[in-house]
Protein backbone atom coordinates (compact mmCIF):
# COMPACT_ATOMS: atom_id res chain seq x y z
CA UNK A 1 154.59 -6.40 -26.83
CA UNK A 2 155.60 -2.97 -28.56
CA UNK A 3 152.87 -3.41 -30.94
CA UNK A 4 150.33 -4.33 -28.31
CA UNK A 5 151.03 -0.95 -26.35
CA UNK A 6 150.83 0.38 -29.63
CA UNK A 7 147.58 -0.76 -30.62
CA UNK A 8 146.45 0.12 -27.05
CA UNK A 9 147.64 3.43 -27.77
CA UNK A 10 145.72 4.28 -30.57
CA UNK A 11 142.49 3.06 -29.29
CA UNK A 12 142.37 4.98 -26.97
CA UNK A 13 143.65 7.81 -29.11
CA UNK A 14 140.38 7.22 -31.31
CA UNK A 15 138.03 7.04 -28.11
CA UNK A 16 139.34 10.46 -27.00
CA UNK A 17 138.79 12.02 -30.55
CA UNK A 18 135.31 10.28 -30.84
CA UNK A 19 134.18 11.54 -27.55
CA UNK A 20 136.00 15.28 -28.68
CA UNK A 21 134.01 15.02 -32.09
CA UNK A 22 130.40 14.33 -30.27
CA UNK A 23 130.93 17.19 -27.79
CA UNK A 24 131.49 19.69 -30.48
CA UNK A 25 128.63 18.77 -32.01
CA UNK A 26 126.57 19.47 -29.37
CA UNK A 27 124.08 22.73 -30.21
CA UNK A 28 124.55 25.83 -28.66
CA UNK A 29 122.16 28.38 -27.87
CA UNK A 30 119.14 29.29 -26.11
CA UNK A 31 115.90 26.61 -25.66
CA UNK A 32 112.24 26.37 -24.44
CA UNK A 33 110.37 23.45 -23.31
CA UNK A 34 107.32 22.58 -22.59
CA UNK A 35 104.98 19.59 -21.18
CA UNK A 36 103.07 17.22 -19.28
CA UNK A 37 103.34 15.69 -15.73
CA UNK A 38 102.54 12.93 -13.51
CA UNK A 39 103.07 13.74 -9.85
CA UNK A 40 103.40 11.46 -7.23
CA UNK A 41 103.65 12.20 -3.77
CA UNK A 42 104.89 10.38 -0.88
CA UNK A 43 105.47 10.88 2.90
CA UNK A 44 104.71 12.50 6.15
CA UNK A 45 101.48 15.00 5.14
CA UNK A 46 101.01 13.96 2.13
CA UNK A 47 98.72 11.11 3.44
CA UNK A 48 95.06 11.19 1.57
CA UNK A 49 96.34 13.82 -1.13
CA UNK A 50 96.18 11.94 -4.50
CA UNK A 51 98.30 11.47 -7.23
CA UNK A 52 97.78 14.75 -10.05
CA UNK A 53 98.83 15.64 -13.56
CA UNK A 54 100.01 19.08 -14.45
CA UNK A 55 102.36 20.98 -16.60
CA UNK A 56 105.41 22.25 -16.59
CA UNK A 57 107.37 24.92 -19.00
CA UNK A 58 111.80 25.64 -18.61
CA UNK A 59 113.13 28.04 -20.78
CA UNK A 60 117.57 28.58 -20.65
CA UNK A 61 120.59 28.37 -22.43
CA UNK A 62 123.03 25.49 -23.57
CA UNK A 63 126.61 25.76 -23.47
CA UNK A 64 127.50 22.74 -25.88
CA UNK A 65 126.54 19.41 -23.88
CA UNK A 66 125.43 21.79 -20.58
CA UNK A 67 122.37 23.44 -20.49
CA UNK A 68 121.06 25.48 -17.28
CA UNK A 69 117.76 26.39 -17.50
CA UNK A 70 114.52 27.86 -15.08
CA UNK A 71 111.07 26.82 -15.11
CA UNK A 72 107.72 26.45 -13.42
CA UNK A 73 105.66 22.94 -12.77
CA UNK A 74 101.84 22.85 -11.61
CA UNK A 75 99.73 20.13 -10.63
CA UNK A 76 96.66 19.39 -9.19
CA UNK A 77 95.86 16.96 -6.75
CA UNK A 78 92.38 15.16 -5.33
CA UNK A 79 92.16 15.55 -1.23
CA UNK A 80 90.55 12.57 0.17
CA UNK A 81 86.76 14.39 1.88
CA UNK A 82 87.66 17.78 0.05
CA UNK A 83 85.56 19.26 -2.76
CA UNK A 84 88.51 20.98 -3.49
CA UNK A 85 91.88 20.10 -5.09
CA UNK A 86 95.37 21.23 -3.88
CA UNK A 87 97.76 22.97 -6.25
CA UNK A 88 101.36 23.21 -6.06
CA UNK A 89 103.50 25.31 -8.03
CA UNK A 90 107.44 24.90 -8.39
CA UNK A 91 109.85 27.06 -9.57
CA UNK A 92 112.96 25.67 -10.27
CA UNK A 93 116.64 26.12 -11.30
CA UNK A 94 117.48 22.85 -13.81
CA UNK A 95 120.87 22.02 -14.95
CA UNK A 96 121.37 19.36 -17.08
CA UNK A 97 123.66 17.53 -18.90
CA UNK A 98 123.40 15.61 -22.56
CA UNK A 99 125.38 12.66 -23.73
CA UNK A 100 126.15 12.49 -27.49
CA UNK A 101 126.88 9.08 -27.62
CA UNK A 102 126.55 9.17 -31.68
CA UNK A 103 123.53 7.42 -31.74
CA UNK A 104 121.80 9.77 -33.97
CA UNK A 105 118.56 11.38 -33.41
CA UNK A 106 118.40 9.73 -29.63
CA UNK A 107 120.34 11.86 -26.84
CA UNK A 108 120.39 10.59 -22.88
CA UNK A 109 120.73 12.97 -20.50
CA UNK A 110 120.94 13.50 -16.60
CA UNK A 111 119.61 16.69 -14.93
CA UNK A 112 118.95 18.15 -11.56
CA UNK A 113 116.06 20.19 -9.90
CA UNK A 114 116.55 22.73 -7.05
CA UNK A 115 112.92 24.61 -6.78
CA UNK A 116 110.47 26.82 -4.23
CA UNK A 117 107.64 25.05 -3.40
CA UNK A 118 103.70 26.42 -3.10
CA UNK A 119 100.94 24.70 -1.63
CA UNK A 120 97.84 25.92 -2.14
CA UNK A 121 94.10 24.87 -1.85
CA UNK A 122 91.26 27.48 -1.98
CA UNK A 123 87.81 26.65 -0.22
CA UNK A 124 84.89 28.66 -0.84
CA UNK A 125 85.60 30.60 2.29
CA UNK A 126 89.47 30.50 2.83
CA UNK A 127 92.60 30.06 1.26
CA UNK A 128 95.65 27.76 2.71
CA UNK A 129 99.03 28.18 1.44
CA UNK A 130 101.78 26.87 3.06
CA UNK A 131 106.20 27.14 1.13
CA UNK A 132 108.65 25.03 0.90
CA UNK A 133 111.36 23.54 -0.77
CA UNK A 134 112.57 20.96 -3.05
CA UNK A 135 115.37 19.31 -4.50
CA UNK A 136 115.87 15.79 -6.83
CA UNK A 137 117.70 14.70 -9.59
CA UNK A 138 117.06 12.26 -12.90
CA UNK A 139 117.17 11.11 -16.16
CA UNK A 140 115.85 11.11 -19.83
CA UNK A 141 116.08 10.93 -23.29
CA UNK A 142 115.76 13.67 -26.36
CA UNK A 143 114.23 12.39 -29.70
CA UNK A 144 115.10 14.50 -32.00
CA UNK A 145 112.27 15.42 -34.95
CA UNK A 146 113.19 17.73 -36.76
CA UNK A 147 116.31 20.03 -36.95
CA UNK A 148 114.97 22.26 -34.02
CA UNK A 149 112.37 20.42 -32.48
CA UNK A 150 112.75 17.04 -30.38
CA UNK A 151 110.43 15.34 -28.37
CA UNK A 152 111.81 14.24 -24.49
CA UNK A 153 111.01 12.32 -21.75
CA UNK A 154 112.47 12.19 -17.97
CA UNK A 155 111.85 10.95 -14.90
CA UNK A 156 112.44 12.95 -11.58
CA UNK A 157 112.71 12.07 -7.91
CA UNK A 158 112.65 14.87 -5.38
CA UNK A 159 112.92 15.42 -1.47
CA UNK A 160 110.22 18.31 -0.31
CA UNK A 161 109.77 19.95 2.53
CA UNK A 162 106.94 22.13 3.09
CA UNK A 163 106.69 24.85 6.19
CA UNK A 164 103.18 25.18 8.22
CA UNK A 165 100.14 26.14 6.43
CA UNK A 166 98.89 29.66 6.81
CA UNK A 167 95.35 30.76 6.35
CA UNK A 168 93.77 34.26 7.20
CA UNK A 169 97.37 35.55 7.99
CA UNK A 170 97.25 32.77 10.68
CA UNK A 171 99.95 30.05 10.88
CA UNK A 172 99.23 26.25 12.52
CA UNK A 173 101.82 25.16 14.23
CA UNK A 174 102.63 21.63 13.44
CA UNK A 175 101.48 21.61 10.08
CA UNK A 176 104.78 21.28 8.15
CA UNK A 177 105.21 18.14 5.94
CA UNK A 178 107.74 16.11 4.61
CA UNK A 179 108.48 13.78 1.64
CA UNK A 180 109.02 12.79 -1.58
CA UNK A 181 107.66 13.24 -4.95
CA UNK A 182 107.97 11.30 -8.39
CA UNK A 183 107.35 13.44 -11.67
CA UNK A 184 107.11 11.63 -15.05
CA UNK A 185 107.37 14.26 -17.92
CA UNK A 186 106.25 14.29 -21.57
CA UNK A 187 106.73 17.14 -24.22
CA UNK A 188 108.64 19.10 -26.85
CA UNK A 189 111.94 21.26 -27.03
CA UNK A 190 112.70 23.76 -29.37
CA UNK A 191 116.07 25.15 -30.27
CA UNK A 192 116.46 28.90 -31.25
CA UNK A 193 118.87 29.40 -33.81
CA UNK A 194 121.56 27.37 -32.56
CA UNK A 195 124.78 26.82 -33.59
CA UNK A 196 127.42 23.72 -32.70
CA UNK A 197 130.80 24.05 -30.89
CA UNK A 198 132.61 22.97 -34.58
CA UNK A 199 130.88 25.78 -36.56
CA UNK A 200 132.54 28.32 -33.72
């Protein structure tokens, strides 16, 4: 039995250091992204506004597995009897956190998305804008490339809520929407100059 708790023991011990070992490695140092989105929408208001494609670009810092950076989305979107497409813009706050699971040049990752929200569709007479909020949370992977550059993908769901539209200065009541939207993102990350927690 002494050997079992023994054996126990240092399997555990070895877990711990693995798990230790992978977090130093981690990079530290600042990082810019940049790529291309799929945007799905979904809910109250957002009924005849089509699915768009877009881009978005995040820029921040990462503090070993951590990384906090800001960023801006935009997509476009088809209105059902428009000529005109709707826009919305996000800026965002994205923390985010990688998972070194030693298995090489593939990294997993969670993150989450706190952004303002623009709506905004220009007619050849007026303009409509209307704010809002969102927030969401998800997932992805980093393939890494080359020593500073990796390719990623994510997916992202999000709650929005957008306040009445305003055109000419001139609010409409009752306009506010609510729902959800689904963002599938392609693109590249570089790595500036960065350093791991073991050469510290």
């Amino acid at each position: 039995m002494r050997s079992l708790h023994l054996a126990i023991f240092a399997v555990a011990l070895a877990a711990l250091s693995t798990a230790a070992d992978a977090q130093r490695r981690q990079p530290i140092g600042p990082y810019a992204e940049g790529g291309a989105v799929f945007v799905a929408l979904d809910g109250r208001g957002f009924n005849g506004i089509d699915d768009g494609v877009g881009f978005d670009v995040v820029g921040g810092y990462a503090f070993g597995p951590f990384m906090l950076g800001v960023g801006l989305q935009r997509s476009s979107h088809d209105v059902d009897d428009v000529s005109s497409n709707v826009n919305l813009d996000v800026a965002f706050v994205e923390p985010r956190y990688e998972f070194d699971l030693g298995a090489g040049t593939v990294t997993p990752f969670l993150l989450g998305r706190f952004g303002r929200v623009q709506e905004k569709l220009e007619s050849a007479t007026r303009t409509f804008e209307a704010d809002g909020y969102l927030f969401g949370a998800g997932a992805g992977m980093r393939l890494q490339v080359a020593p500073a550059l990796s390719f990623t993908l994510s997916g992202l769901y999000s709650r929005l809520a957008i306040d009445d539209v305003v055109a000419s200065g001139s609010a409409s009541p009752g306009s506010d929407v609510g729902g959800s939207s689904l963002v599938a993102r392609a693109g590249f990350a570089f790595r500036f100059g960065q350093r791991s927690q073991r050469g510290r």
